[in-house]
C-alpha atoms as a PDB file:
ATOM      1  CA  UNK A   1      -6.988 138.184 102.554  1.00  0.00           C
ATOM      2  CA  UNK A   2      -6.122 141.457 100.722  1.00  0.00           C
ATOM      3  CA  UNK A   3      -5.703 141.084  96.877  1.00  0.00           C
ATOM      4  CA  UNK A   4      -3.104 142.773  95.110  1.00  0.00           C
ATOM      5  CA  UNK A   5      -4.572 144.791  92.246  1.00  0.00           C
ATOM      6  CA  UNK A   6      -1.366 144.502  89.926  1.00  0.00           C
ATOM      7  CA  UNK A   7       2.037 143.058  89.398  1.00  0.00           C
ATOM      8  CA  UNK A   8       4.127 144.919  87.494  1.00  0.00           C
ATOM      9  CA  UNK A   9       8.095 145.115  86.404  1.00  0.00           C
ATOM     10  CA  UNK A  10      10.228 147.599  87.653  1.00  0.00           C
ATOM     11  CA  UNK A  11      12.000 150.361  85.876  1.00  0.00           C
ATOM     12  CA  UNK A  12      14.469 152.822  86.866  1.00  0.00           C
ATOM     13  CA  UNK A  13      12.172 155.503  88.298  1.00  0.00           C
ATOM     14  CA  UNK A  14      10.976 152.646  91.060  1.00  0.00           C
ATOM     15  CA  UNK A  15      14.081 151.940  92.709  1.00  0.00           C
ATOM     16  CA  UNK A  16      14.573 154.697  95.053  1.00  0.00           C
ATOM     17  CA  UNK A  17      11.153 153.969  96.273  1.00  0.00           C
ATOM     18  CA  UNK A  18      11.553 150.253  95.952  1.00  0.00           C
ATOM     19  CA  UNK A  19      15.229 150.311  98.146  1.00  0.00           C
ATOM     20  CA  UNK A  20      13.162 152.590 100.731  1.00  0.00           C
ATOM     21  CA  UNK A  21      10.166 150.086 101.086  1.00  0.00           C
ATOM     22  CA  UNK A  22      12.654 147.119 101.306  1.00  0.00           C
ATOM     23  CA  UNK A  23      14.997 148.896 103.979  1.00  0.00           C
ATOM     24  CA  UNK A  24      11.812 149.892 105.903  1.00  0.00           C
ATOM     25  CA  UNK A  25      10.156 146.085 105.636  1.00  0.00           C
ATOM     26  CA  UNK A  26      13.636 144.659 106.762  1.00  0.00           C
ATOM     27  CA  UNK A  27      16.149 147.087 108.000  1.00  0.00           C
ATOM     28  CA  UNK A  28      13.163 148.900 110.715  1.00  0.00           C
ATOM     29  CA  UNK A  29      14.008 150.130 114.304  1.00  0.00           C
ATOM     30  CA  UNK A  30      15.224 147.635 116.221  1.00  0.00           C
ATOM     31  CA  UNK A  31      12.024 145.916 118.022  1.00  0.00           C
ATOM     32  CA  UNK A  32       9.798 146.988 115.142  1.00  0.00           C
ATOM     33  CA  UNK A  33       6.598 144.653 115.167  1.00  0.00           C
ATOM     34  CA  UNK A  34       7.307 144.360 111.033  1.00  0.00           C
ATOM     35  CA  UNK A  35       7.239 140.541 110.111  1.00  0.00           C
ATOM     36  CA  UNK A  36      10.149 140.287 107.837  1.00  0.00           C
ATOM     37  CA  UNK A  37      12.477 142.540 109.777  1.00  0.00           C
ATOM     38  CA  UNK A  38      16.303 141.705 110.408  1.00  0.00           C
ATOM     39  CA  UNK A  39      17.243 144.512 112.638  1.00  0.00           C
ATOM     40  CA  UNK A  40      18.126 142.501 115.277  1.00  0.00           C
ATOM     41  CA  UNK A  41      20.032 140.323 113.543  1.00  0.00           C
ATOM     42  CA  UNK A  42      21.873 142.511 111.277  1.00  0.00           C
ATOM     43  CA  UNK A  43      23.085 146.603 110.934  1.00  0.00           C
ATOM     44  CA  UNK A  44      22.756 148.836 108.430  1.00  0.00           C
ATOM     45  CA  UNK A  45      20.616 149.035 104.914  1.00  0.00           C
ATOM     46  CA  UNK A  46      19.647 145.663 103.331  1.00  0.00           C
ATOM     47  CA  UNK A  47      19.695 147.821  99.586  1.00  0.00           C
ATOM     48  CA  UNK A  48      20.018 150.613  97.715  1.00  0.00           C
ATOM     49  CA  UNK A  49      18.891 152.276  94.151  1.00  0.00           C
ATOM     50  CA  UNK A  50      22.329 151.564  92.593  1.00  0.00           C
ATOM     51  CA  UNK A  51      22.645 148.238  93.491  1.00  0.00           C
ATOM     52  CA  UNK A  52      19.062 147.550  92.150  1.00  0.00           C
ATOM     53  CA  UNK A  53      19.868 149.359  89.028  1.00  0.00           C
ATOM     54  CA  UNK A  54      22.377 147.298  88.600  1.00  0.00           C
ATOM     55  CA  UNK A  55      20.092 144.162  88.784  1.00  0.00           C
ATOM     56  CA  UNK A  56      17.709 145.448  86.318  1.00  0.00           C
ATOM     57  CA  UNK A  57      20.695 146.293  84.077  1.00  0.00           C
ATOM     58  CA  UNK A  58      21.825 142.176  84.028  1.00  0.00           C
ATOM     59  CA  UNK A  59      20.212 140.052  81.288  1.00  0.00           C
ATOM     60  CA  UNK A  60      17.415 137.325  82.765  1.00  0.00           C
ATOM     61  CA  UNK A  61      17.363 139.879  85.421  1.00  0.00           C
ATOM     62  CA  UNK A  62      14.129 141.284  86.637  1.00  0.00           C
ATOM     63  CA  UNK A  63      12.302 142.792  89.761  1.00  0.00           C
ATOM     64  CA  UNK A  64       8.606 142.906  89.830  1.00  0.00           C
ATOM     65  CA  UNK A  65       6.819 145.039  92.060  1.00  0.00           C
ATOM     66  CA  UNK A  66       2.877 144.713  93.959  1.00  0.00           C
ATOM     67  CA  UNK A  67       0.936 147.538  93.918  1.00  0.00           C
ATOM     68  CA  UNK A  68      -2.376 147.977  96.313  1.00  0.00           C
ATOM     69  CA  UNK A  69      -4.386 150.812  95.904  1.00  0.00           C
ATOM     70  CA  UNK A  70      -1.565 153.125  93.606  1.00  0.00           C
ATOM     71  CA  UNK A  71       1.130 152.320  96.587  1.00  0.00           C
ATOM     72  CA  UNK A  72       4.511 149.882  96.211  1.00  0.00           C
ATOM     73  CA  UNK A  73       3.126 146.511  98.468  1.00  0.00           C
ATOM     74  CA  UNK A  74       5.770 144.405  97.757  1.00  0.00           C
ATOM     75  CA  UNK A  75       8.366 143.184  95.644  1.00  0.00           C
ATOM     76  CA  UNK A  76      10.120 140.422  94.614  1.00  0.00           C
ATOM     77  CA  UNK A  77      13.936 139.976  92.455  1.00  0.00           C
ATOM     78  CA  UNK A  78      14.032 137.324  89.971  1.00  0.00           C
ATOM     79  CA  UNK A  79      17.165 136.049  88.613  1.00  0.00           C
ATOM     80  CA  UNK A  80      18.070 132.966  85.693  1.00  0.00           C
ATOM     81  CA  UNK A  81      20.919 131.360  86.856  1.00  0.00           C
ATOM     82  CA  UNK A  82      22.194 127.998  84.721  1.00  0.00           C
ATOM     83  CA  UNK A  83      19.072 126.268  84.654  1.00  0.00           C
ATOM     84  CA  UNK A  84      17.819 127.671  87.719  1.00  0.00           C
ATOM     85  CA  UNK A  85      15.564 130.510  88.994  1.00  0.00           C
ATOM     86  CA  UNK A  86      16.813 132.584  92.233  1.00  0.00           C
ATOM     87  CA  UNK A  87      14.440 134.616  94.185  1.00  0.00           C
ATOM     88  CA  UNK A  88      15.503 137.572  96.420  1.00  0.00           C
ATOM     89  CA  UNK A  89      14.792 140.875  97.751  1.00  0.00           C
ATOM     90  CA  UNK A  90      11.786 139.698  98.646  1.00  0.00           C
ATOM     91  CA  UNK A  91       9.504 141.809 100.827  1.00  0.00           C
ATOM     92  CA  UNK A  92       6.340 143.273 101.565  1.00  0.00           C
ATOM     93  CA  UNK A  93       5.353 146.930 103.087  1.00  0.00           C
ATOM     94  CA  UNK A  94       4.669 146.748 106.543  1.00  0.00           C
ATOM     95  CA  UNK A  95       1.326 148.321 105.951  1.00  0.00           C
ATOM     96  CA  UNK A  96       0.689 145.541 104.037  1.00  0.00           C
ATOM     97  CA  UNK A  97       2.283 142.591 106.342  1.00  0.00           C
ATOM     98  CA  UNK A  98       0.079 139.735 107.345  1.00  0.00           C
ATOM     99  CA  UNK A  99      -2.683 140.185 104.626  1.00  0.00           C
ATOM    100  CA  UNK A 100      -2.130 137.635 102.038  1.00  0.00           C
ATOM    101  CA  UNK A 101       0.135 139.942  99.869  1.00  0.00           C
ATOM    102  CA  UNK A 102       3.032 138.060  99.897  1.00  0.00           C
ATOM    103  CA  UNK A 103       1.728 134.895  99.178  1.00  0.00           C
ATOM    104  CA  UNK A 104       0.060 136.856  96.300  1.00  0.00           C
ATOM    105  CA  UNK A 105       3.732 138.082  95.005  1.00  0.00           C
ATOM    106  CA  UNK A 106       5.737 134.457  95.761  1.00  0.00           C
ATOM    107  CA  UNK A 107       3.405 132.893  93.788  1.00  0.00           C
ATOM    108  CA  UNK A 108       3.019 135.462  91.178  1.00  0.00           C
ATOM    109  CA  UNK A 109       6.736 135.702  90.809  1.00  0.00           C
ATOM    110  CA  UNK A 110       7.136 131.587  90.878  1.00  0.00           C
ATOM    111  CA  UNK A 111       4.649 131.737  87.555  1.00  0.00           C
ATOM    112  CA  UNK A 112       6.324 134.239  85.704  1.00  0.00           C
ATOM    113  CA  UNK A 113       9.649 132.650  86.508  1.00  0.00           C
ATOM    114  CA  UNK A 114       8.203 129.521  84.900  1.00  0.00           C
ATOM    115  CA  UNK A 115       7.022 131.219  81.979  1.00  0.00           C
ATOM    116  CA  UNK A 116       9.687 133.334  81.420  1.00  0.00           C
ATOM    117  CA  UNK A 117      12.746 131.175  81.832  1.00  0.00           C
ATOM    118  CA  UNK A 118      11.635 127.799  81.980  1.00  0.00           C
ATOM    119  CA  UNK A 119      13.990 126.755  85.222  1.00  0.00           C
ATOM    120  CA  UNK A 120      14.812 123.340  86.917  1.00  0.00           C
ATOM    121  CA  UNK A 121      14.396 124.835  89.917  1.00  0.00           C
ATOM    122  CA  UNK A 122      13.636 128.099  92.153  1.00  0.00           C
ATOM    123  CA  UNK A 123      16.178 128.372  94.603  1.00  0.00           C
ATOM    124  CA  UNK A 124      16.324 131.356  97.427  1.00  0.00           C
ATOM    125  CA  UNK A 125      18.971 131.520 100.263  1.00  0.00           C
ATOM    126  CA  UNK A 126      17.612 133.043 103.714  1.00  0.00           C
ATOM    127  CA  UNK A 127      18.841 133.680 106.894  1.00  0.00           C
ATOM    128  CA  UNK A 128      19.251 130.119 109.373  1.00  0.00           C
ATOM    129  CA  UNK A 129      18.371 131.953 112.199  1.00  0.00           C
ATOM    130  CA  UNK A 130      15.297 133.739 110.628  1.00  0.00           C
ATOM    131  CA  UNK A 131      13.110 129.692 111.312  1.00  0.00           C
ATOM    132  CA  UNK A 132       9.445 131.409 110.916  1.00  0.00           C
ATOM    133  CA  UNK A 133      10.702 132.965 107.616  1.00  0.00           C
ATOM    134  CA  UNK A 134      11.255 129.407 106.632  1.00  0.00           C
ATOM    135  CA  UNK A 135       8.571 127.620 107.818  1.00  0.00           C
ATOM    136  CA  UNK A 136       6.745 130.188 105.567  1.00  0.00           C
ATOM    137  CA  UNK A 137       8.608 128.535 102.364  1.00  0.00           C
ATOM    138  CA  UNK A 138       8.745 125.460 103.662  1.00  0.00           C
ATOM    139  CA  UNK A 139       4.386 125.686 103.613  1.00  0.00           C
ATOM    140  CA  UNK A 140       4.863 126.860  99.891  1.00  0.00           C
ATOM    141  CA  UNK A 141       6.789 123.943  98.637  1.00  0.00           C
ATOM    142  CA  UNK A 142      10.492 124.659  99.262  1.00  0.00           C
ATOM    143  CA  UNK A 143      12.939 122.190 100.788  1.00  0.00           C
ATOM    144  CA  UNK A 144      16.104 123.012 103.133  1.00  0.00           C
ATOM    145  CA  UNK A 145      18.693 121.641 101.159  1.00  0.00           C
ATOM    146  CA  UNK A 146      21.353 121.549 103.867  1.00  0.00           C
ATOM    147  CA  UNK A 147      23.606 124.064 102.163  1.00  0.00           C
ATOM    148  CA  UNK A 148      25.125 126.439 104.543  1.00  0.00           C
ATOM    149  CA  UNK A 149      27.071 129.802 103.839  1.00  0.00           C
ATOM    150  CA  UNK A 150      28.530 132.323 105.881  1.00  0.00           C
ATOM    151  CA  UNK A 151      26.668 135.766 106.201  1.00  0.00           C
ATOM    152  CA  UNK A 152      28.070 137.384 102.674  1.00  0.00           C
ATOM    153  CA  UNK A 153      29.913 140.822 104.388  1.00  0.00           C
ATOM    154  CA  UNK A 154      31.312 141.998 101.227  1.00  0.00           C
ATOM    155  CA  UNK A 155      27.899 142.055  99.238  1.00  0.00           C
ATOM    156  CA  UNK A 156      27.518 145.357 100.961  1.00  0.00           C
ATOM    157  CA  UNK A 157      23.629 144.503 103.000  1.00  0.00           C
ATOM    158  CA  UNK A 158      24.550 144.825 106.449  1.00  0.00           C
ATOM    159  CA  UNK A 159      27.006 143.564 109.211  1.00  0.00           C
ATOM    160  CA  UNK A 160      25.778 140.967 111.171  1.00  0.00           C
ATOM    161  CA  UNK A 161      25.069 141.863 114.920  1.00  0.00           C
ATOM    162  CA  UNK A 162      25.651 137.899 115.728  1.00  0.00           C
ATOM    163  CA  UNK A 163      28.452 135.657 115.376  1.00  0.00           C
ATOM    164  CA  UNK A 164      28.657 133.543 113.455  1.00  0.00           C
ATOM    165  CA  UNK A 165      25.449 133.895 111.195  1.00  0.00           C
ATOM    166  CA  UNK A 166      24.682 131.348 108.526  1.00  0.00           C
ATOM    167  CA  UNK A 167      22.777 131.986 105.186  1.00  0.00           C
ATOM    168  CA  UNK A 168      21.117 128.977 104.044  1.00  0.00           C
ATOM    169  CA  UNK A 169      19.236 127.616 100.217  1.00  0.00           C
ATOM    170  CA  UNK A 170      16.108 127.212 100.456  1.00  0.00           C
ATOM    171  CA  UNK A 171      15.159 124.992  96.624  1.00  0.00           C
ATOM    172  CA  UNK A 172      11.585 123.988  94.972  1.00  0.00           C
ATOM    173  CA  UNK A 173      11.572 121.532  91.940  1.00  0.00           C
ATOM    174  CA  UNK A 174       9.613 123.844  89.028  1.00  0.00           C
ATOM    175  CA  UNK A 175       6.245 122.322  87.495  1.00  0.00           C
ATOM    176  CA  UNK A 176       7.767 123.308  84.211  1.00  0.00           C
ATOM    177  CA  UNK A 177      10.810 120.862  84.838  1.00  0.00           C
ATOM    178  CA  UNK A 178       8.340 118.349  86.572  1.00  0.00           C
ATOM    179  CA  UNK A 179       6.234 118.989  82.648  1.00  0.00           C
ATOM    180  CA  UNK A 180       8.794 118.219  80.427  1.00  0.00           C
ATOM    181  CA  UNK A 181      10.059 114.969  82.531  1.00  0.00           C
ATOM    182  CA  UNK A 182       6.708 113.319  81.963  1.00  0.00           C
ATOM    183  CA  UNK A 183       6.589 114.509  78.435  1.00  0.00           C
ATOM    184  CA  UNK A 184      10.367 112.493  78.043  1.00  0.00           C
ATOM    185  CA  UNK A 185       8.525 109.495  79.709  1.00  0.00           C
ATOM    186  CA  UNK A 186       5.672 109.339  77.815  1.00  0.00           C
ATOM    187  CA  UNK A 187       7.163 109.955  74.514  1.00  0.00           C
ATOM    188  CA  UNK A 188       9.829 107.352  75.610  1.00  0.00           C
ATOM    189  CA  UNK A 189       7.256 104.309  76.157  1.00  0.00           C
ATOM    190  CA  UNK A 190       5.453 105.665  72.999  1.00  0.00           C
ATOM    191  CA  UNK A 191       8.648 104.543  71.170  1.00  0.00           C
ATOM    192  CA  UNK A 192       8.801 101.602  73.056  1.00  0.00           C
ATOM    193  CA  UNK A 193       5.121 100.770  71.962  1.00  0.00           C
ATOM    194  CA  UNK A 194       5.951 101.432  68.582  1.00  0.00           C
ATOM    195  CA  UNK A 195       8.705  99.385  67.866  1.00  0.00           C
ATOM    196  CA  UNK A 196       6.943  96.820  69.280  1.00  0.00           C
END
């Protein structure tokens, strides 16, 4: 396995070379051997600086990028939603695919998530069709929740080359939720024990 030598969070000067990396890692030639890659699923660019400037600009908002030897590895969106966490725009460089790096940045970004917004859950929507992708979540934790959408056209990430593609949510129950539901039961039979 490859270790990442730092996480950090992005800033505005990033996202041109953050979009490129994430076009490259999913948006390739079509039959690129990259892991992560949608091109035959879907045309056109999966992002773009001003729509990632525009997620750094949101509140409870943040991207956090991987870095290997001075160069962009990864990166990975982070977004508070209710009392949730969602995770997107998650890839890794090519160069960098099949190393250990984005276990590295899921799990890095599933901590800070915890830390920094405290959320019920960590919730992701991916692609139905892309089943390795998920078996890759499903080996970190997350359940298919049997929520189904249709391919989201007018977010402006591609046009789907297939009929009839399905997004689907992909959830994982947070330690810190799991935490504070045994602190509420133990404190609650502490009162019990006390009155009695």
């Amino acid at each position: 396995m490859m270790d990442i030598d730092g996480f950090q969070i992005a800033c505005a000067a990033d996202l041109a070379q953050i979009a490129s990396m994430v076009n490259l890692a999913y948006r390739p030639e079509s039959g690129s051997s990259a892991w992560t890659h949608e091109s035959d699923l879907i045309d056109g660019c999966r992002t773009n600086s001003d729509y990632l400037a525009e997620l750094i600009s949101k509140s409870d908002s943040t991207i956090i990028t991987a870095l290997r030897n001075n160069s962009l590895a990864g990166c990975i969106h982070i977004e508070r939603e209710g009392r949730n966490c969602h995770l997107g725009l998650f890839a890794v460089h090519p160069k960098f695919q099949e190393k250990g790096i984005g276990k590295q940045l899921l799990e890095y970004a599933e901590q800070f998530s915890l830390k920094q917004y405290h959320p019920e859950k960590l919730v992701m929507t991916v692609l139905s069709a892309r089943l390795e992708l998920i078996e890759f979540y499903l080996r970190r934790g997350y359940r298919r929740t049997g929520v189904f959408g249709n391919y989201p056209l007018s977010a402006g990430i591609g046009t789907p080359k297939l009929h009839g593609l399905k997004i689907e949510t992909l959830e994982k129950q947070s330690t810190f939720s799991t935490v504070n539901l045994l602190c509420i039961q133990t404190n609650s039979i502490k009162d019990t024990y006390e009155q009695n």
